[in-house]
C-alpha atoms as a PDB file:
ATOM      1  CA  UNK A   1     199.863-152.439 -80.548  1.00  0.00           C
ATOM      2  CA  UNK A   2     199.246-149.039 -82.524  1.00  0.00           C
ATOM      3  CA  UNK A   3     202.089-146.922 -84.006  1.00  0.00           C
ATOM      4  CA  UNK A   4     202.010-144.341 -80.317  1.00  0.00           C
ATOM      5  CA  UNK A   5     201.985-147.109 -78.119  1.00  0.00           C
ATOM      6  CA  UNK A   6     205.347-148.756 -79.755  1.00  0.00           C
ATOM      7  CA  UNK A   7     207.323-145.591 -79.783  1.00  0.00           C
ATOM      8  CA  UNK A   8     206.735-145.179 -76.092  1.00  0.00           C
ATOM      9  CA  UNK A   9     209.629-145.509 -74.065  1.00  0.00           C
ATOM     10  CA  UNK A  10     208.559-148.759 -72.253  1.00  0.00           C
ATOM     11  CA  UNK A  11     208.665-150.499 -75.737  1.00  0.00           C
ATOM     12  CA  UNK A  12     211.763-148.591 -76.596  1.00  0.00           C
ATOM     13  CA  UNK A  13     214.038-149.935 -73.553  1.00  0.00           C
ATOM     14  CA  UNK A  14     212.218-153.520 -74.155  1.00  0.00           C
ATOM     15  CA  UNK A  15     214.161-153.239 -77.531  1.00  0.00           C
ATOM     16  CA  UNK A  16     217.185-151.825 -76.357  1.00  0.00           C
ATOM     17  CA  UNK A  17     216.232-148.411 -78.192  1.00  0.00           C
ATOM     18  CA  UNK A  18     217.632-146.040 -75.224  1.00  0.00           C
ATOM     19  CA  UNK A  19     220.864-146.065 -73.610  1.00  0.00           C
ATOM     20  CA  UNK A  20     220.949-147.328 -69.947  1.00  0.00           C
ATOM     21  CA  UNK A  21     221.078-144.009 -67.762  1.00  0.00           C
ATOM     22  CA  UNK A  22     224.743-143.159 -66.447  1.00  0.00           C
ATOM     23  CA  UNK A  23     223.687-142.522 -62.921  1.00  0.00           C
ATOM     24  CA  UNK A  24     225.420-139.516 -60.907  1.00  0.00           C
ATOM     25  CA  UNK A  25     226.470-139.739 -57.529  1.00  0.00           C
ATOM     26  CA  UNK A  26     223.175-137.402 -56.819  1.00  0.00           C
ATOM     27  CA  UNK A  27     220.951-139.196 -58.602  1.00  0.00           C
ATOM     28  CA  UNK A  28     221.236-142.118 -56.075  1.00  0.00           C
ATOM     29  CA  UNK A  29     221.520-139.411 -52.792  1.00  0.00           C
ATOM     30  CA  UNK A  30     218.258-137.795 -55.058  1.00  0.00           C
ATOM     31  CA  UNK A  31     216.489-141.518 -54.177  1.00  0.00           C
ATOM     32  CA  UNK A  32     216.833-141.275 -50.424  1.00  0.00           C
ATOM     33  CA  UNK A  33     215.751-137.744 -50.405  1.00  0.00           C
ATOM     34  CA  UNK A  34     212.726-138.396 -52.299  1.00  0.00           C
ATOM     35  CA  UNK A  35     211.551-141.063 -49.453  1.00  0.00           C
ATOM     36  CA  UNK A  36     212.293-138.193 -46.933  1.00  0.00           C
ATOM     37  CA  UNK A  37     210.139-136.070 -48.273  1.00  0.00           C
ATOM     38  CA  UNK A  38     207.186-138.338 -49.234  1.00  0.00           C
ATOM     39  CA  UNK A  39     207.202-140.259 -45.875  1.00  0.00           C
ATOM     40  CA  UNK A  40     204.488-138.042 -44.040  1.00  0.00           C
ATOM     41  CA  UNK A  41     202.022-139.108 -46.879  1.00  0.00           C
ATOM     42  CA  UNK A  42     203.092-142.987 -47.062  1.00  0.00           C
ATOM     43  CA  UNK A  43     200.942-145.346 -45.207  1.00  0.00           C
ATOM     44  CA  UNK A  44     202.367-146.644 -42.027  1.00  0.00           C
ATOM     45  CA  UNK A  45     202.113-150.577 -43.133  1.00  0.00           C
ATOM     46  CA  UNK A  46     200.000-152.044 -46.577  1.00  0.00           C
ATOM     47  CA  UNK A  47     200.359-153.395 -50.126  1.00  0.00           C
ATOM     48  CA  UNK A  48     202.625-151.546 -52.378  1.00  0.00           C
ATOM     49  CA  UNK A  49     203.137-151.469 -56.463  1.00  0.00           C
ATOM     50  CA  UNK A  50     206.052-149.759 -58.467  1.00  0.00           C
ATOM     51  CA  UNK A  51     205.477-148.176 -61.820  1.00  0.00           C
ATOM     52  CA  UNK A  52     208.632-148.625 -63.658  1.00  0.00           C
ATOM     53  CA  UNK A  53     211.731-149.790 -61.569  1.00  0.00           C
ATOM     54  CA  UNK A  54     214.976-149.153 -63.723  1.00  0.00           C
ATOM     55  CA  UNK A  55     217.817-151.006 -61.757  1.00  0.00           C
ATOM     56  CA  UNK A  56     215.793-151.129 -58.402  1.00  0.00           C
ATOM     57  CA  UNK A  57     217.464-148.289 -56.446  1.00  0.00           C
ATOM     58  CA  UNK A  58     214.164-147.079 -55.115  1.00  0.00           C
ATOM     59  CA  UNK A  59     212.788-150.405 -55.202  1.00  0.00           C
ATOM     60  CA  UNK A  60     215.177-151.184 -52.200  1.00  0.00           C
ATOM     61  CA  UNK A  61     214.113-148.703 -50.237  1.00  0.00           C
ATOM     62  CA  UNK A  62     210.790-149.052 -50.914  1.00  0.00           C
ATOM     63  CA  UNK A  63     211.260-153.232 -49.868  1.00  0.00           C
ATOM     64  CA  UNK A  64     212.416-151.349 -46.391  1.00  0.00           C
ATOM     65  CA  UNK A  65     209.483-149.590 -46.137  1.00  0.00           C
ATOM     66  CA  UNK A  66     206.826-151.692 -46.902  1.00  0.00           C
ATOM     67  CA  UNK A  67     208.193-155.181 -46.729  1.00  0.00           C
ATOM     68  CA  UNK A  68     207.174-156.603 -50.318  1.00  0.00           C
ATOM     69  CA  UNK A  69     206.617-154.596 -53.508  1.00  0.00           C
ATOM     70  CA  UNK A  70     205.204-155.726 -56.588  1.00  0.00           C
ATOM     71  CA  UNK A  71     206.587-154.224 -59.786  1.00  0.00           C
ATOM     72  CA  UNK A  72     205.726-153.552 -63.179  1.00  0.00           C
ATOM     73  CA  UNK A  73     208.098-152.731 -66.006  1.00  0.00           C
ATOM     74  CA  UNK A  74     208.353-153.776 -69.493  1.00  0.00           C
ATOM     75  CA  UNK A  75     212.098-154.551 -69.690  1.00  0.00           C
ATOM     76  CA  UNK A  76     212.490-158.373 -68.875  1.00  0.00           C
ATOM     77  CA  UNK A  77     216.522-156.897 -67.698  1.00  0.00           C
ATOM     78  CA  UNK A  78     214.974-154.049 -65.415  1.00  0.00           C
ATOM     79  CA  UNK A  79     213.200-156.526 -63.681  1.00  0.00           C
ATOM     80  CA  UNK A  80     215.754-159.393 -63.594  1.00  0.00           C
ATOM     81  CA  UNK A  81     218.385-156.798 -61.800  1.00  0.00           C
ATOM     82  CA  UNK A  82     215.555-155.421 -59.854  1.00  0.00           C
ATOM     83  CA  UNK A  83     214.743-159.098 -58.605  1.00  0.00           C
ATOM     84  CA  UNK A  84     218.427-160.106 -57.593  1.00  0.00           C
ATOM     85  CA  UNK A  85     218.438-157.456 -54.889  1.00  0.00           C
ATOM     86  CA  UNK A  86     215.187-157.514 -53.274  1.00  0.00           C
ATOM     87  CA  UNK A  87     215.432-160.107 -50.019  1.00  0.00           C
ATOM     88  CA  UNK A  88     211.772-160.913 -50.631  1.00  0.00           C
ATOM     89  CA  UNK A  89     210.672-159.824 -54.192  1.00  0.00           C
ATOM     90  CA  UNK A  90     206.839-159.354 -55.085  1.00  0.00           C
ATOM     91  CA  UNK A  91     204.786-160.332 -58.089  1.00  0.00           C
ATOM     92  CA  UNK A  92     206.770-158.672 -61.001  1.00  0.00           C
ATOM     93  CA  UNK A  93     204.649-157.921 -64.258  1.00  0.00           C
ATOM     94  CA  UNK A  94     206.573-157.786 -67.525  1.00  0.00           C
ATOM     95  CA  UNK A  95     204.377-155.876 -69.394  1.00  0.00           C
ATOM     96  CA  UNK A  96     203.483-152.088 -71.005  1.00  0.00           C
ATOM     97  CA  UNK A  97     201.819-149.570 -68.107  1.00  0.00           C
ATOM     98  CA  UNK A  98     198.552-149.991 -70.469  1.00  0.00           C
ATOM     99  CA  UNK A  99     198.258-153.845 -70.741  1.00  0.00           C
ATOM    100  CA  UNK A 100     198.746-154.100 -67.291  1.00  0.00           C
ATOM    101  CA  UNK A 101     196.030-155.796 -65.612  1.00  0.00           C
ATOM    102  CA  UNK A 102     195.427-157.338 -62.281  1.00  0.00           C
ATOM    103  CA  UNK A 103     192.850-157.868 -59.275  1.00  0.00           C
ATOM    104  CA  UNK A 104     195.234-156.438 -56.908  1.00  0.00           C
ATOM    105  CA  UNK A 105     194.594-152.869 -55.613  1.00  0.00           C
ATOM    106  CA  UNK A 106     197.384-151.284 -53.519  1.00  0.00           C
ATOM    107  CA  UNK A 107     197.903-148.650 -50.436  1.00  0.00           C
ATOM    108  CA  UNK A 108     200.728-146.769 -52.115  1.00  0.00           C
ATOM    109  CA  UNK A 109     201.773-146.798 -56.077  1.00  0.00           C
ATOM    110  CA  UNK A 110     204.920-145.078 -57.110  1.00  0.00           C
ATOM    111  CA  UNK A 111     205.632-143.781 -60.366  1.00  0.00           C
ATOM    112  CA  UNK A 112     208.727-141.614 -60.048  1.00  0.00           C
ATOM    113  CA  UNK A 113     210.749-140.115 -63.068  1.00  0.00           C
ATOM    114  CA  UNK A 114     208.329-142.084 -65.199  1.00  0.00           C
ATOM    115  CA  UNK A 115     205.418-139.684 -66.527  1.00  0.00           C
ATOM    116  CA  UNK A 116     208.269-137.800 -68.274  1.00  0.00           C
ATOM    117  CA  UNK A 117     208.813-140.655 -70.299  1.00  0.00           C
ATOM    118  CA  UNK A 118     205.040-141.628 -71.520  1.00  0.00           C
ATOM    119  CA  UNK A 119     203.380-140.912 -74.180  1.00  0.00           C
ATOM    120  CA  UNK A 120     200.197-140.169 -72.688  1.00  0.00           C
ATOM    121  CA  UNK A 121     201.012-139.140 -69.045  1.00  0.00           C
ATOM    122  CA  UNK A 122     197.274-138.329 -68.541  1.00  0.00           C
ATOM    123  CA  UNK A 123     196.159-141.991 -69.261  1.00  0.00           C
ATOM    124  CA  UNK A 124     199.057-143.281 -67.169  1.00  0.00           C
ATOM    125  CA  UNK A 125     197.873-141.279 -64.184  1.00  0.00           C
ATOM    126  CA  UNK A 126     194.274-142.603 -64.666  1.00  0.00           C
ATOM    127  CA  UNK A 127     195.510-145.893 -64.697  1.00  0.00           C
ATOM    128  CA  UNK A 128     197.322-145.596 -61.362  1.00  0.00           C
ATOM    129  CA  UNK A 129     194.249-144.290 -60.255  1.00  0.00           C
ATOM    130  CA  UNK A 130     192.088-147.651 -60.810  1.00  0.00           C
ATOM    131  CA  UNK A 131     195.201-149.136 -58.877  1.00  0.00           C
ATOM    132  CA  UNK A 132     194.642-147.860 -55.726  1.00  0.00           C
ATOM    133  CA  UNK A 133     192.625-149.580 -53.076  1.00  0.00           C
ATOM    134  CA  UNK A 134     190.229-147.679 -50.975  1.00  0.00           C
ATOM    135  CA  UNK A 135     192.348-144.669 -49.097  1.00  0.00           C
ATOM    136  CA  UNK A 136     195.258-145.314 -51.365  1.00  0.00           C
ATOM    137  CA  UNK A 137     197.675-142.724 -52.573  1.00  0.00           C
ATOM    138  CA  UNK A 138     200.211-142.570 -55.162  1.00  0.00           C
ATOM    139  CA  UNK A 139     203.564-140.853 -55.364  1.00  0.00           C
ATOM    140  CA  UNK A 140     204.092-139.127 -58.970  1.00  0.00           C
ATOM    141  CA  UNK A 141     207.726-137.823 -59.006  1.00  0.00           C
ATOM    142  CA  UNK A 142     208.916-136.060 -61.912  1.00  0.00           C
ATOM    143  CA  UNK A 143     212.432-133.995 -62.779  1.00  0.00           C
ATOM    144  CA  UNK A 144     211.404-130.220 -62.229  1.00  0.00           C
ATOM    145  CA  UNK A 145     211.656-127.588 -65.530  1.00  0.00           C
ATOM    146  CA  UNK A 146     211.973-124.948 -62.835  1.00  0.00           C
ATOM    147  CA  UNK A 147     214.876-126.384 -60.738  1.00  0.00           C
ATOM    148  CA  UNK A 148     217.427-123.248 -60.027  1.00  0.00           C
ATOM    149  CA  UNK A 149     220.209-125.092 -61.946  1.00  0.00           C
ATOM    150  CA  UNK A 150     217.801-125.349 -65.442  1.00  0.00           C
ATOM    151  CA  UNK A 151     216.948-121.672 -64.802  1.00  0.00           C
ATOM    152  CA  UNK A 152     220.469-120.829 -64.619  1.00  0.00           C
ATOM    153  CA  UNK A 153     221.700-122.575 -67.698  1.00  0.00           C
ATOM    154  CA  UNK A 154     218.622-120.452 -69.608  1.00  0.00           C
ATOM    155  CA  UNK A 155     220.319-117.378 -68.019  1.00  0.00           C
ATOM    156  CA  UNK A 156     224.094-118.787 -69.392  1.00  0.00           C
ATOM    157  CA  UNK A 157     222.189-119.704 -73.040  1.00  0.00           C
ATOM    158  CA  UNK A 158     222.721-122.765 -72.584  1.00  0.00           C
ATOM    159  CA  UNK A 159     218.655-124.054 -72.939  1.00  0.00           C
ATOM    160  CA  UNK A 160     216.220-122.008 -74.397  1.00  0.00           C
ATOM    161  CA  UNK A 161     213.858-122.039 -71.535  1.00  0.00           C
ATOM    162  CA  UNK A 162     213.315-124.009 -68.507  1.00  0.00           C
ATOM    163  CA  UNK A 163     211.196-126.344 -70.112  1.00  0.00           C
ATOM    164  CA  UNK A 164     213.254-127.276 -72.988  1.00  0.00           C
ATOM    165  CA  UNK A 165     214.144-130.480 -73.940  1.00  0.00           C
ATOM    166  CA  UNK A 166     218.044-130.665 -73.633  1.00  0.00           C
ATOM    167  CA  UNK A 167     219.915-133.421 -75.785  1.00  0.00           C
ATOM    168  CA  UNK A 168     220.773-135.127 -72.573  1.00  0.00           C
ATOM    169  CA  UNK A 169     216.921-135.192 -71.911  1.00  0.00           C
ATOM    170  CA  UNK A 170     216.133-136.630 -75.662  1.00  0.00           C
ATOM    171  CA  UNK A 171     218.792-139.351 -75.338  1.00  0.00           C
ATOM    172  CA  UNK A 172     217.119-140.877 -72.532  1.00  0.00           C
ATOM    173  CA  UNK A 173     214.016-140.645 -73.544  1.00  0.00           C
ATOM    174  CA  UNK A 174     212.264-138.004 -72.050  1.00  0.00           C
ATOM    175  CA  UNK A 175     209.131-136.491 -73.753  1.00  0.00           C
ATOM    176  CA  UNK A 176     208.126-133.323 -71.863  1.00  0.00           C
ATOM    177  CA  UNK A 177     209.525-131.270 -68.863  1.00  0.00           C
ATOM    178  CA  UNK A 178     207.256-130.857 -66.293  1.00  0.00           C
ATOM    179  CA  UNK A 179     206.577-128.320 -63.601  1.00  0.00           C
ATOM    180  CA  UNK A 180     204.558-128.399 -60.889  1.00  0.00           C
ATOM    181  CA  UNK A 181     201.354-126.672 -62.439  1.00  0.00           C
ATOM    182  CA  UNK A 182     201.048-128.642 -65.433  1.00  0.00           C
ATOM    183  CA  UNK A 183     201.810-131.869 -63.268  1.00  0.00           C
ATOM    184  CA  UNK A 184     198.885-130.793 -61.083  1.00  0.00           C
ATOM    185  CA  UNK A 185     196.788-130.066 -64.361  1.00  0.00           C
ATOM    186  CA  UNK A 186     197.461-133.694 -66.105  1.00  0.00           C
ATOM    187  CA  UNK A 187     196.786-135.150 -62.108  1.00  0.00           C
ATOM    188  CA  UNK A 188     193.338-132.995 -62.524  1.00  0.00           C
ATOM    189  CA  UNK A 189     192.624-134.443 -65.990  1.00  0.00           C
ATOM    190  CA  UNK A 190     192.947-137.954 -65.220  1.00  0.00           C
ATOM    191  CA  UNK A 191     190.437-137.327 -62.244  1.00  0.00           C
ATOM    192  CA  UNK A 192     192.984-137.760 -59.022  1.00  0.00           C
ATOM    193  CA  UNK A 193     192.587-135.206 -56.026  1.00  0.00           C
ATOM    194  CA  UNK A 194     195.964-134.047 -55.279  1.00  0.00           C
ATOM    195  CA  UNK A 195     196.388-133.926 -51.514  1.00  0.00           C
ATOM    196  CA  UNK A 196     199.848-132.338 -51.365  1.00  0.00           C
ATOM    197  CA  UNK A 197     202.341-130.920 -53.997  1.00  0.00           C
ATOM    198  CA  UNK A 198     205.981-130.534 -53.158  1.00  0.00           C
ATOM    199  CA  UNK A 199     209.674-130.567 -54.519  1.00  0.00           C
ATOM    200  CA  UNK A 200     212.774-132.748 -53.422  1.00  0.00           C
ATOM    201  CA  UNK A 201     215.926-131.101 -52.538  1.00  0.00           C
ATOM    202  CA  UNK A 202     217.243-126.652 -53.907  1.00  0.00           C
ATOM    203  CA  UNK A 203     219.338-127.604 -56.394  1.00  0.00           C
ATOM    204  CA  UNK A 204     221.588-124.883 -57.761  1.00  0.00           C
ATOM    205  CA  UNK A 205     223.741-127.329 -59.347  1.00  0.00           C
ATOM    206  CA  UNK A 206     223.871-129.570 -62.287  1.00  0.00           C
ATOM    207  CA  UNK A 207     224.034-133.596 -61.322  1.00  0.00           C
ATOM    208  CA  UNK A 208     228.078-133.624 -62.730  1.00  0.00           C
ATOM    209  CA  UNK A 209     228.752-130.554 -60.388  1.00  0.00           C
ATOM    210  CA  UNK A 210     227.458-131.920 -57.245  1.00  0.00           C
ATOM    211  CA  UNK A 211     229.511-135.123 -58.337  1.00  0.00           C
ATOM    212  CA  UNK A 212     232.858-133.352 -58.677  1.00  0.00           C
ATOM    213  CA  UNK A 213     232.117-131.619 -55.609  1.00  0.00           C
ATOM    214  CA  UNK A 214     230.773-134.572 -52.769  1.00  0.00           C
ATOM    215  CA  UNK A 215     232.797-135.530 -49.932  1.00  0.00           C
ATOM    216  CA  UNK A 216     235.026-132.548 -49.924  1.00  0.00           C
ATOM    217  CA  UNK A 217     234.679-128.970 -47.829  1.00  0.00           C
ATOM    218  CA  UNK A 218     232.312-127.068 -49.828  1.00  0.00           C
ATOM    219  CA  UNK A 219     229.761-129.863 -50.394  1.00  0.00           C
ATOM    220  CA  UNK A 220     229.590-131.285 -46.642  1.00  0.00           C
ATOM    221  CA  UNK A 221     226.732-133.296 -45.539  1.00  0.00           C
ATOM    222  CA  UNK A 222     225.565-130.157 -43.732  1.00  0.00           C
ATOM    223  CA  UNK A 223     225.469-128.208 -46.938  1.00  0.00           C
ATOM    224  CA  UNK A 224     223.313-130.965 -48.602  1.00  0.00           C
ATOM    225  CA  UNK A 225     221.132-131.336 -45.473  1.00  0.00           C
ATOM    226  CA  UNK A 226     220.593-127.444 -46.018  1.00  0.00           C
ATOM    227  CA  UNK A 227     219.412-127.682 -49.511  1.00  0.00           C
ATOM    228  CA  UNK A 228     217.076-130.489 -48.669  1.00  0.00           C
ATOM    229  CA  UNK A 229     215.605-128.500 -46.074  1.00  0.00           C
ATOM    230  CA  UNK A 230     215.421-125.187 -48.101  1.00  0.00           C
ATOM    231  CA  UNK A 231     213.556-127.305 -50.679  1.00  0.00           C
ATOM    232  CA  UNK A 232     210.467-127.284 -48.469  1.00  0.00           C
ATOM    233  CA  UNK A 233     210.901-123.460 -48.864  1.00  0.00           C
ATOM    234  CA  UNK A 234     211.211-123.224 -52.447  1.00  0.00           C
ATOM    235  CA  UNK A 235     209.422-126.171 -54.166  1.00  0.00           C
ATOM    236  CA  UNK A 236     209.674-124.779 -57.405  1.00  0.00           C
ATOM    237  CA  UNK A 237     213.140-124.625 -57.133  1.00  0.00           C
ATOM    238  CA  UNK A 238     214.006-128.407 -56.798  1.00  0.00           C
ATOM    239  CA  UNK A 239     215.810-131.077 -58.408  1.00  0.00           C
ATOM    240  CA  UNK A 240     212.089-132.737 -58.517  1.00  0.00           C
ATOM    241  CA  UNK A 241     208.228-132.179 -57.818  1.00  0.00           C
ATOM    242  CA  UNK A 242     205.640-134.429 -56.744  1.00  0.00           C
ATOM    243  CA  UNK A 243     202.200-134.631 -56.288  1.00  0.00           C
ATOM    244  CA  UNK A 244     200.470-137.371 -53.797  1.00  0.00           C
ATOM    245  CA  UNK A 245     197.266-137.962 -55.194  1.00  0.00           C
ATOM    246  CA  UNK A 246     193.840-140.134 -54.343  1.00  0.00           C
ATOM    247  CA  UNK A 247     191.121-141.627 -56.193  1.00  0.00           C
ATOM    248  CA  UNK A 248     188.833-138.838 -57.058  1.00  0.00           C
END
């Protein structure tokens, strides 16, 4: 293993480098939006792998969708929690994103708020790429640099620009801020087609100020369904972008 390939942050939550990620409120809602919005590109039925699975919120849904869902991960605890609430867990591969190996070759491969983390997020996506079976896609979600709430803590001094590293960002791990042109340029350089580009939810809010604010008058269900909708609008103004890409 060289020197890179231990400090990425696979090996780092193996060893209990990085703190376990306090999850908001909205990061969980963030989960059931992101299926939203990706459904009109999933496959109806077929095989389906997970790039990195955390504490298997997504991974539930994605069980919904597709039935079965193998996962890889590198943290033997990820996938232990992941495992105890899947009704019919898949083949689950404790192992780096680059020693990863396997005959299988899947309809659908999801790597959400993962490529942030890497430490060569072109590689990663040309992995996924020799993962996909023939008419595959895969779902590449990152958090977005342009989101309305990072641009307005750059207007309040709070960042330096929208693509800044914050200290929250550091202390979990994160490597790079993406938005959605260089996410389509790494896509490019790995040698995926991108069939559609998008963003997940307006956000003018940080995650703690949606939290405060849930379940009471000014942040109704109506007002959330409204930013969903308006992020269709204004992708480059969401909580997240994401490409769905093919083999090229």
């Amino acid at each position: 293993m060289t020197d890179a390939r231990q400090s990425d942050i696979e090996f780092a939550y193996v060893n209990d480098l990085v703190e376990d990620y306090d999850e908001s409120e909205f990061d969980v809602r963030m989960r059931g939006w992101m299926m939203r919005a990706l459904d009109p590109w999933m496959p109806a039925t077929g095989s389906c792998l997970q790039m990195g699975c955390y504490k298997g919120d997504l991974t539930v849904l994605l069980e919904e969708r597709f039935g079965k869902v193998d996962v890889v991960d590198a943290a033997e605890r990820f996938l232990a929690v992941t495992r105890s609430r899947l009704k019919s867990p898949g083949t689950f591969h404790q192992t780096l994103f680059e020693d990863f190996i396997t005959d299988a070759r899947y309809d659908a491969v999801f790597l959400v708020h993962v490529l942030e983390h890497v430490v060569d997020p072109v590689a990663t996506l040309a992995r996924i790429g020799g993962l996909l079976a023939p008419g595959g896609r895969a779902f590449v979600v990152v958090p977005n640099g342009h989101a309305a709430s990072r641009r307005i803590a750059v207007a309040m001094g709070l960042i330096d620009h929208c693509t800044a590293l914050t200290a929250s960002d550091v202390k979990h791990g994160h490597r790079r801020t993406y938005v959605l042109d260089t996410l389509e340029s790494d896509a490019r350089k790995a040698g995926l087609n991108v069939v559609h580009r998008g963003g997940v939810f307006f956000k003018p809010l940080a995650n703690f100020q949606f939290d405060r604010l849930f379940g009471g008058e000014v942040m109704s269900e109506q007002y959330l369904e409204g930013c969903y909708q308006l992020g269709f609008t204004y992708p480059d103004l969401t909580a997240s972008i994401f490409l769905v890409v093919e083999r090229g």
